[in-house]
N, C-alpha and C. Protein backbone atom coordinates (compact mmCIF):
# COMPACT_ATOMS: atom_id res chain seq x y z
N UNK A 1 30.82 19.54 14.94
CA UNK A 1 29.40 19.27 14.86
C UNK A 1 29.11 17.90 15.44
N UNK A 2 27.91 17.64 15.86
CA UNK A 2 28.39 16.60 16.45
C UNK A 2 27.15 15.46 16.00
N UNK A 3 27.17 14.41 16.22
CA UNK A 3 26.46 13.17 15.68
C UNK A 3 25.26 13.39 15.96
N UNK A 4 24.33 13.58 15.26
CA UNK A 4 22.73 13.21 16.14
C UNK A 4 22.19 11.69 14.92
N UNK A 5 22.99 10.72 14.79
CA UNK A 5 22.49 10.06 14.58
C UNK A 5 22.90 8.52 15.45
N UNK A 6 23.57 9.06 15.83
CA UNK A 6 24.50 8.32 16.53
C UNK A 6 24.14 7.32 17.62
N UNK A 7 23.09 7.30 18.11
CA UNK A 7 22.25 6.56 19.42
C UNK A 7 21.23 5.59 18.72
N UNK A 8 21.46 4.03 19.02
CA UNK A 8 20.87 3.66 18.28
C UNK A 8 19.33 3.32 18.80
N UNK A 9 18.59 2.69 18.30
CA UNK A 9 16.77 2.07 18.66
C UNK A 9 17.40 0.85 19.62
N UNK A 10 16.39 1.20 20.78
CA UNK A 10 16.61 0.10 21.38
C UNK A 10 15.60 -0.86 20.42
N UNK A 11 13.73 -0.80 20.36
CA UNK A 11 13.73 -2.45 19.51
C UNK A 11 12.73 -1.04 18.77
N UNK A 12 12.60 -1.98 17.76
CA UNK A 12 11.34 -1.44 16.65
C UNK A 12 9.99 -1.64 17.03
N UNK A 13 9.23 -0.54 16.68
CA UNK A 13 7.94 -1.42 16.66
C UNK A 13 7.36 -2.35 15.94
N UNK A 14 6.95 -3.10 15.90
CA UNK A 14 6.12 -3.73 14.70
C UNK A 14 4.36 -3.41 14.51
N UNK A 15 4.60 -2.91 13.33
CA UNK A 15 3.41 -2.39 12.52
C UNK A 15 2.88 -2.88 11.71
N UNK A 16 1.64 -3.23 12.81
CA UNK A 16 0.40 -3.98 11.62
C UNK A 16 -0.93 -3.65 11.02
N UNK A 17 -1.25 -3.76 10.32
CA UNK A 17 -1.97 -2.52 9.53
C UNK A 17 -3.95 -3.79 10.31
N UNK A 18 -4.51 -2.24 10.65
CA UNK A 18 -5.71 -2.59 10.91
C UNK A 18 -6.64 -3.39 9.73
N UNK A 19 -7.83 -3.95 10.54
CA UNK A 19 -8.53 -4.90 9.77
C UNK A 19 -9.08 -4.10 9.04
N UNK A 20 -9.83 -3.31 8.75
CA UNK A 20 -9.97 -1.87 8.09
C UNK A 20 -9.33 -1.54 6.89
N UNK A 21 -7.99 -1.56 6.82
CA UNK A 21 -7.47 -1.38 5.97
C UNK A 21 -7.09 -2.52 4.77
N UNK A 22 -6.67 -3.62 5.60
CA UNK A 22 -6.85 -5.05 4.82
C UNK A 22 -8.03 -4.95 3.34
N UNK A 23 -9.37 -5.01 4.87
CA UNK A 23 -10.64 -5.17 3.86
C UNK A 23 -10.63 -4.19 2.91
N UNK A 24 -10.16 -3.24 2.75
CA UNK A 24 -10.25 -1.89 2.19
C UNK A 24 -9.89 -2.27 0.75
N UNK A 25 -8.48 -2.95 1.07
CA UNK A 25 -7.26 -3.20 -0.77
C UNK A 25 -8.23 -4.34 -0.89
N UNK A 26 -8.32 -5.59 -0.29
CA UNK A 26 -9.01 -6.21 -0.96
C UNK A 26 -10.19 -6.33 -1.65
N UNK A 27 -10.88 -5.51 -1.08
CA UNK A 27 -12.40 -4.81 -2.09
C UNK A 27 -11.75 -4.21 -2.81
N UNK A 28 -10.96 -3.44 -3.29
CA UNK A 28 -10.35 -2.49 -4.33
C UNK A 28 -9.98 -3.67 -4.80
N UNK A 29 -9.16 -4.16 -5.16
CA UNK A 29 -8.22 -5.43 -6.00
C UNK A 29 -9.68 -6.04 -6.67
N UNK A 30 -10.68 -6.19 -5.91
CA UNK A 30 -11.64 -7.30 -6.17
C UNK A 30 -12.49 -6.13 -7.45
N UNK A 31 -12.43 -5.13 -7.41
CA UNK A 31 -13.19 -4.38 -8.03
C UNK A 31 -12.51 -3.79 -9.19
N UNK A 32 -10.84 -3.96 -9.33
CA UNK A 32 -10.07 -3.34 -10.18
C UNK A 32 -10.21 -4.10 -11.37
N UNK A 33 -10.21 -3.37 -12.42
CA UNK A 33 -10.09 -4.24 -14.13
C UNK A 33 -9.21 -3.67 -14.64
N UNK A 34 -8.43 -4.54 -15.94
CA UNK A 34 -7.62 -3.34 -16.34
C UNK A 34 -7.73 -3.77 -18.18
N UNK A 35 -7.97 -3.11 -18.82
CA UNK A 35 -8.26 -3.45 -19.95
C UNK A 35 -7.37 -3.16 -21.07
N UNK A 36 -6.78 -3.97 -22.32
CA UNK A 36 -5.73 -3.57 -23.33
C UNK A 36 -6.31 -3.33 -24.57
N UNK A 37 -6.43 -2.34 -24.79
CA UNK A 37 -7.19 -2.24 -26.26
C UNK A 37 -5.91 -1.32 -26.96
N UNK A 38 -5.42 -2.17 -28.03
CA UNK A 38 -4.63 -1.69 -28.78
C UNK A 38 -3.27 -1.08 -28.13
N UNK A 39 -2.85 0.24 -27.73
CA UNK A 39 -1.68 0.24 -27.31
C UNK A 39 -2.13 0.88 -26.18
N UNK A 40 -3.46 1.16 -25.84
CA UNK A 40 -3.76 1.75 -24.81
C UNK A 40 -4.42 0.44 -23.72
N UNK A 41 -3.92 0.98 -22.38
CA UNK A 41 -4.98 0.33 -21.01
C UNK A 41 -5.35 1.50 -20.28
N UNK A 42 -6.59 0.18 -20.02
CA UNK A 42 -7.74 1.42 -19.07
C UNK A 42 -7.89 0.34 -18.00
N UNK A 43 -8.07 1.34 -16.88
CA UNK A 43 -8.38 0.46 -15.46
C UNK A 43 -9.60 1.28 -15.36
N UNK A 44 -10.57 0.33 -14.65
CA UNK A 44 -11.91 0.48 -14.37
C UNK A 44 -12.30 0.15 -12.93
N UNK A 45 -12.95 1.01 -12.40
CA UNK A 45 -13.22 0.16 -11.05
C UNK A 45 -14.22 0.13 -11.15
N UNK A 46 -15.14 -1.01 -10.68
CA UNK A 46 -16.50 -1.57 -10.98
C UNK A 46 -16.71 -1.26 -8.99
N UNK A 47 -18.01 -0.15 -8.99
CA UNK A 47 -18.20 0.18 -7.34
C UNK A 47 -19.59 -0.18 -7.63
């Protein structure tokens, strides 16, 4: 049987995530709560 893994990458790409997506988590993060009441948490997102 023979190798098919065997040949290696010549270079990687490098992957960078659009501005789009950035703004995206950071409005989420900015909007996330997370609350401890007793033994329970609740996350809330405030939209």
């Amino acid at each position: 049987m023979a190798k098919l893994y065997s040949k290696k990458k010549l270079a990687t790409q490098k992957m960078l995530p659009k501005k789009e997506t950035i703004s995206f988590l950071l409005n989420y993060s900015k909007a996330l709560s997370i609350h401890k009441v007793g033994k329970s948490t609740f996350e809330i997102i405030a939209n």
